[in-house]
C-alpha atoms as a PDB file:
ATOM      1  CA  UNK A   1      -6.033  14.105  19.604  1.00  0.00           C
ATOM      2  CA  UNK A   2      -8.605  12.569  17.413  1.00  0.00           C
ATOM      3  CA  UNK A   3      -7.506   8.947  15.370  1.00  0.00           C
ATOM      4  CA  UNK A   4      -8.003  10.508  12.324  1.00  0.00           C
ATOM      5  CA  UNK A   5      -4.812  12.535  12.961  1.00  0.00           C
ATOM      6  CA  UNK A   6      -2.717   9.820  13.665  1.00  0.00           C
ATOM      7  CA  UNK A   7       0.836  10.348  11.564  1.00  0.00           C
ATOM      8  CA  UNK A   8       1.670   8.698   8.560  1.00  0.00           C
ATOM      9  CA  UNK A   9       5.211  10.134   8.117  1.00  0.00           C
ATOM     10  CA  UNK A  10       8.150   7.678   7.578  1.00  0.00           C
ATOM     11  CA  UNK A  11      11.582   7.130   5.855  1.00  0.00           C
ATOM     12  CA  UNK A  12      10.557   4.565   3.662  1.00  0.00           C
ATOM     13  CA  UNK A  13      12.342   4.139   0.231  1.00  0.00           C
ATOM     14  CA  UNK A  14       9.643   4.374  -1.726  1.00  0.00           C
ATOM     15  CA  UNK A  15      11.853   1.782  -4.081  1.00  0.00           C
ATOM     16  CA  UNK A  16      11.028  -1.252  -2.419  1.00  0.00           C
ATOM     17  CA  UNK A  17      14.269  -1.481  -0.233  1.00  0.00           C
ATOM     18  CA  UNK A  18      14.263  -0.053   3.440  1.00  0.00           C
ATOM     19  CA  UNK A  19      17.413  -0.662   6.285  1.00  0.00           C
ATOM     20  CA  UNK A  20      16.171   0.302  10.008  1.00  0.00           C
ATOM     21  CA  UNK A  21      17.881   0.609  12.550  1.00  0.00           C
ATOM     22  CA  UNK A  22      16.490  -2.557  14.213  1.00  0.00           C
ATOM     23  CA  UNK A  23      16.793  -4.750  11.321  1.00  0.00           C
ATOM     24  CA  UNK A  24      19.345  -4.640   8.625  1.00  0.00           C
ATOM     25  CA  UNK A  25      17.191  -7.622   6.358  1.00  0.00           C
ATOM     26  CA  UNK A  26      16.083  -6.267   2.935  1.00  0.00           C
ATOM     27  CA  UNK A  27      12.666  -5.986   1.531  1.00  0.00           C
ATOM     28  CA  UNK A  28      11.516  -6.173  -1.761  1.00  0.00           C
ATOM     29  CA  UNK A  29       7.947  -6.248  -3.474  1.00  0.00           C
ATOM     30  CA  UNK A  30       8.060  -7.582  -7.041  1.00  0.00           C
ATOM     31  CA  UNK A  31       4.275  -6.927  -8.363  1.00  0.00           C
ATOM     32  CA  UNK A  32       5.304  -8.909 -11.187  1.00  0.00           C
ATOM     33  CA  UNK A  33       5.154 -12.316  -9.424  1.00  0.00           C
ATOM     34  CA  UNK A  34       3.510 -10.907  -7.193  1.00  0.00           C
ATOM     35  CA  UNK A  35       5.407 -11.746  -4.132  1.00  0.00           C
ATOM     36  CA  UNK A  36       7.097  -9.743  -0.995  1.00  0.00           C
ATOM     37  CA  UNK A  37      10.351 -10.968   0.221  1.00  0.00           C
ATOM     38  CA  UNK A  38      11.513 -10.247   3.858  1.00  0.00           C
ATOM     39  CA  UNK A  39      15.511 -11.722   4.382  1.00  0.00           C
ATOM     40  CA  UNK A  40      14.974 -15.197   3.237  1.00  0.00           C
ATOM     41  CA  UNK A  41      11.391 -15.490   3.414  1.00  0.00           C
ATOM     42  CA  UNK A  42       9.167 -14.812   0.245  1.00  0.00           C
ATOM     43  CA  UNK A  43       5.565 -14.319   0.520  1.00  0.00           C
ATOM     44  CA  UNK A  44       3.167 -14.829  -2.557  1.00  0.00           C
ATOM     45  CA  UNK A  45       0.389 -12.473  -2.664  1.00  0.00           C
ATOM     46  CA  UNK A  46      -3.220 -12.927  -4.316  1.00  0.00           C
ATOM     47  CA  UNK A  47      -4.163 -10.234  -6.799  1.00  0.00           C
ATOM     48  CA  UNK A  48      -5.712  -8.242  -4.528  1.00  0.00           C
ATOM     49  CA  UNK A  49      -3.522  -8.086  -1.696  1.00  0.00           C
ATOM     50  CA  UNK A  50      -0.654  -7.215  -4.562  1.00  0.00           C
ATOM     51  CA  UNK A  51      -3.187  -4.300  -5.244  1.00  0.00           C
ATOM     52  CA  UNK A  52      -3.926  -2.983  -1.903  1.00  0.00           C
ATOM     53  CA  UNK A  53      -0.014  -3.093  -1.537  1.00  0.00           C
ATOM     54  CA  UNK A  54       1.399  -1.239  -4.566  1.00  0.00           C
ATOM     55  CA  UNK A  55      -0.947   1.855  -3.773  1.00  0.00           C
ATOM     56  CA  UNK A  56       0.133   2.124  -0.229  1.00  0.00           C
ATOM     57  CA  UNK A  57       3.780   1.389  -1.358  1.00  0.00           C
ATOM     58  CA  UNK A  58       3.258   3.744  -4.575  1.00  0.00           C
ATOM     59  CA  UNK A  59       1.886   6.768  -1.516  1.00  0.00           C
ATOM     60  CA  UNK A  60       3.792   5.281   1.254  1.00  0.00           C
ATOM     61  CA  UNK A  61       3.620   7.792   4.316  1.00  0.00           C
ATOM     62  CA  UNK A  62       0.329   8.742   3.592  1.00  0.00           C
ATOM     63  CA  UNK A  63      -3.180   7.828   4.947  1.00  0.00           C
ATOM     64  CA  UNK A  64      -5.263   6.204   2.090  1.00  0.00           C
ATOM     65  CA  UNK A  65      -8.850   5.721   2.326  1.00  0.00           C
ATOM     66  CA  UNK A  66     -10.887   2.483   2.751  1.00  0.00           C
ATOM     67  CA  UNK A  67     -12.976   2.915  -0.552  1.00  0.00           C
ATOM     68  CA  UNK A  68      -9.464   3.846  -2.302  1.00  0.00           C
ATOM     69  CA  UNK A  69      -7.670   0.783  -1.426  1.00  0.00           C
ATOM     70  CA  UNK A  70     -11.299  -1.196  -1.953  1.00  0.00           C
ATOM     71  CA  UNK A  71     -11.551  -0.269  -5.427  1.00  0.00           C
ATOM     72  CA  UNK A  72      -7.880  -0.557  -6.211  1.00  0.00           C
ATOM     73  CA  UNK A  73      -8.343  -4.320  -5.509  1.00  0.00           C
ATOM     74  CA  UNK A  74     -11.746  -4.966  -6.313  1.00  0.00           C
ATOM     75  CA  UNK A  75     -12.622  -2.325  -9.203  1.00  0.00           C
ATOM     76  CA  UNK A  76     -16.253  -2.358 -10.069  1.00  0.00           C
ATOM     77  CA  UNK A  77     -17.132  -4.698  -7.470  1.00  0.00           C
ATOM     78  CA  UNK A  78     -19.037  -3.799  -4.470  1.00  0.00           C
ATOM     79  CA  UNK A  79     -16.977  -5.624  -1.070  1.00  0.00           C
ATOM     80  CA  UNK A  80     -17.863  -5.855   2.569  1.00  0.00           C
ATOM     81  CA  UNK A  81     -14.876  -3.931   4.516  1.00  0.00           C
ATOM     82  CA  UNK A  82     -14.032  -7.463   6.146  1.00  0.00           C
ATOM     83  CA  UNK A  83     -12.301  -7.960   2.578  1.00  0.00           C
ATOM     84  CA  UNK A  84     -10.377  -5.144   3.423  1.00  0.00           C
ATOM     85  CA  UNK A  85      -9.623  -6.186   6.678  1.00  0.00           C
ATOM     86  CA  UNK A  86      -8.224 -10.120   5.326  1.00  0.00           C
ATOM     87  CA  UNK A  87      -6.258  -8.576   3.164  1.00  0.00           C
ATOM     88  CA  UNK A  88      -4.265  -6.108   5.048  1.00  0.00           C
ATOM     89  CA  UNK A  89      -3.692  -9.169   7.723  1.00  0.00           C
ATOM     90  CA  UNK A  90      -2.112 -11.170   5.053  1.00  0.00           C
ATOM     91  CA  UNK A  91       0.105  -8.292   4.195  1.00  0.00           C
ATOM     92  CA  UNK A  92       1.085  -7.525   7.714  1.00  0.00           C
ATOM     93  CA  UNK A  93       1.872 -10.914   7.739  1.00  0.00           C
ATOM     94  CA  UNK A  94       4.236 -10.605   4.824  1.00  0.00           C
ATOM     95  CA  UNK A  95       6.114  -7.807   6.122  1.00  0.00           C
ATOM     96  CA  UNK A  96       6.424  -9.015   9.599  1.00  0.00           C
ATOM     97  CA  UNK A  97      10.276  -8.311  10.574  1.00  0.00           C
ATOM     98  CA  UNK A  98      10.761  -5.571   8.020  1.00  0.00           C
ATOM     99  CA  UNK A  99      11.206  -2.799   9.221  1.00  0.00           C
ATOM    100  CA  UNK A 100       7.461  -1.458   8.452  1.00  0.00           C
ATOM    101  CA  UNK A 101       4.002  -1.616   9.576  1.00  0.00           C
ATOM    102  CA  UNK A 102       0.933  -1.316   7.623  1.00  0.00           C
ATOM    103  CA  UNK A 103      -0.848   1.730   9.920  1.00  0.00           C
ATOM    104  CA  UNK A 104      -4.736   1.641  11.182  1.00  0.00           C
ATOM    105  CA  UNK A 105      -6.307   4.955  10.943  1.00  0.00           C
ATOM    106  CA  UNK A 106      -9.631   4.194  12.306  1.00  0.00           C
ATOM    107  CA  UNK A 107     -12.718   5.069  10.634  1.00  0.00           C
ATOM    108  CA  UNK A 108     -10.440   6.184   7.482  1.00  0.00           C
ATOM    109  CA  UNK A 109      -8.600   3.663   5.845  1.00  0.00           C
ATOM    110  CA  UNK A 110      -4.056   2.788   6.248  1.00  0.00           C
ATOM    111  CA  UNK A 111      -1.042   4.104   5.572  1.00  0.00           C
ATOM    112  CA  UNK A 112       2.345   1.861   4.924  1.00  0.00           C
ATOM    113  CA  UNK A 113       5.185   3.558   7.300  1.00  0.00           C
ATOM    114  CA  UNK A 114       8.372   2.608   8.909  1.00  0.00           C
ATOM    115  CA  UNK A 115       8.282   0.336  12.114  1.00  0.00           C
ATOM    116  CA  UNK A 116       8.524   1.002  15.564  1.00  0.00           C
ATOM    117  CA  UNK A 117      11.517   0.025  17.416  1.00  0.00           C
ATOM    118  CA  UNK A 118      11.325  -2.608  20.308  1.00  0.00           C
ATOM    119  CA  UNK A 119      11.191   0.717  22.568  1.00  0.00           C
ATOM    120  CA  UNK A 120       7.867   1.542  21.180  1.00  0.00           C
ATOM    121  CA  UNK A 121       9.710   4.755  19.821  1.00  0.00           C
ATOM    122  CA  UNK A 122       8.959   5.055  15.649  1.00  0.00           C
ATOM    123  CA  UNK A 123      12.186   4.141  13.506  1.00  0.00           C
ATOM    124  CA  UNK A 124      11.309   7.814  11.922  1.00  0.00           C
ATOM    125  CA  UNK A 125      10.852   9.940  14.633  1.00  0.00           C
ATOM    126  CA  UNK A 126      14.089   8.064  16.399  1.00  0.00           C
ATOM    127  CA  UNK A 127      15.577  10.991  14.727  1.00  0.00           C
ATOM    128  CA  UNK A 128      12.905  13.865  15.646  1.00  0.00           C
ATOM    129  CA  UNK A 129      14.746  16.851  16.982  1.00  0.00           C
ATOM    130  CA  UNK A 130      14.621  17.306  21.436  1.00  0.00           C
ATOM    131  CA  UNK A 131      12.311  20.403  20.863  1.00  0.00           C
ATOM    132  CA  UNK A 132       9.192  17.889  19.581  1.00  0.00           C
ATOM    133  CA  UNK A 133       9.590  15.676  22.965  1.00  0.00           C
ATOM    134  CA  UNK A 134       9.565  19.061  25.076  1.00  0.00           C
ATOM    135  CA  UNK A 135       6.271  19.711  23.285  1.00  0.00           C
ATOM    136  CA  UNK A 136       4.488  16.485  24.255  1.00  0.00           C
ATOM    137  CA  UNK A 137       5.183  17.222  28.477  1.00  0.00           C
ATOM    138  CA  UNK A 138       2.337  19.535  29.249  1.00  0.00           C
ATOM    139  CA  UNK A 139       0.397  16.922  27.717  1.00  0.00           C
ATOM    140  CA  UNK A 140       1.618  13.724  30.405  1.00  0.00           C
ATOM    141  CA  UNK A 141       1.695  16.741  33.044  1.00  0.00           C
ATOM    142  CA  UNK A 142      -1.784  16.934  32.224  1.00  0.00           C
ATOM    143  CA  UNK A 143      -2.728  13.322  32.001  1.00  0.00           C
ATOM    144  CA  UNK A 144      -0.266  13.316  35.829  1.00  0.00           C
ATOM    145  CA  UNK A 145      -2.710  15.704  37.478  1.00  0.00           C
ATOM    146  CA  UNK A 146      -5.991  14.058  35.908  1.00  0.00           C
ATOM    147  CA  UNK A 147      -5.558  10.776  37.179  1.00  0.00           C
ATOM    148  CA  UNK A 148      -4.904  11.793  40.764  1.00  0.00           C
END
């Protein structure tokens, strides 16, 4: 499967406030301030990180491109992708503990999405219907005979 396809689904409320099943705390982004609160903890954010966050919040679940989320925090500025890259660390950061994780698609750009659980399973798919795990065997059968 190529990286580009990796999924950007999720349950998020795209209202600011999200319950898992791992963690019952309550989020909130207020772009007024602009700060993200986690449970007790409140994070202020720099313009630009409040930026790069209210797009991926405002499309959560999908993937949004590099140059997208670079001019949404630095319009008509031109920015090394290491910008990028501080930025989206400092967010993580923020929304450590949750609930959700600020996706990688390499060689594309991120996508904000629901958490996975401690099992490694995604809090969305948690819920997938037994058919879509029945799909994925042939390819560990495959990987199984390889690697003999």
């Amino acid at each position: 499967m190529a990286l580009t396809n990796v999924s950007c689904s999720s349950d998020l409320d795209r209202m600011g406030s999200v319950t898992t099943s791992s963690s019952a705390d309550r989020f909130h982004f207020d772009p007024a301030i602009p700060a993200i609160t986690v449970g007790d903890r409140t994070t202020l954010l720099d313009s630009r990180a409040a930026a790069i966050f209210t797009l991926l919040q405002a499309r959560a679940g999908e993937r949004i491109g590099k140059d997208e989320l670079m001019s949404a925090a630095w319009p008509s500025q031109v920015v090394h992708e290491n910008s990028l890259a501080k930025a989206i660390s400092k967010l993580r950061r923020a929304i450590a503990g949750s609930g959700l994780e600020i996706a990688a698609i390499y060689g594309v750009g991120y996508c904000l999405r629901a958490a996975a659980s401690p099992e490694g399973i995604p809090i969305a798919a948690a819920a997938a219907p037994a058919g879509a795990e029945a799909r994925r065997w042939p390819l560990w059968a495959a990987i199984a005979v390889l690697s003999l």
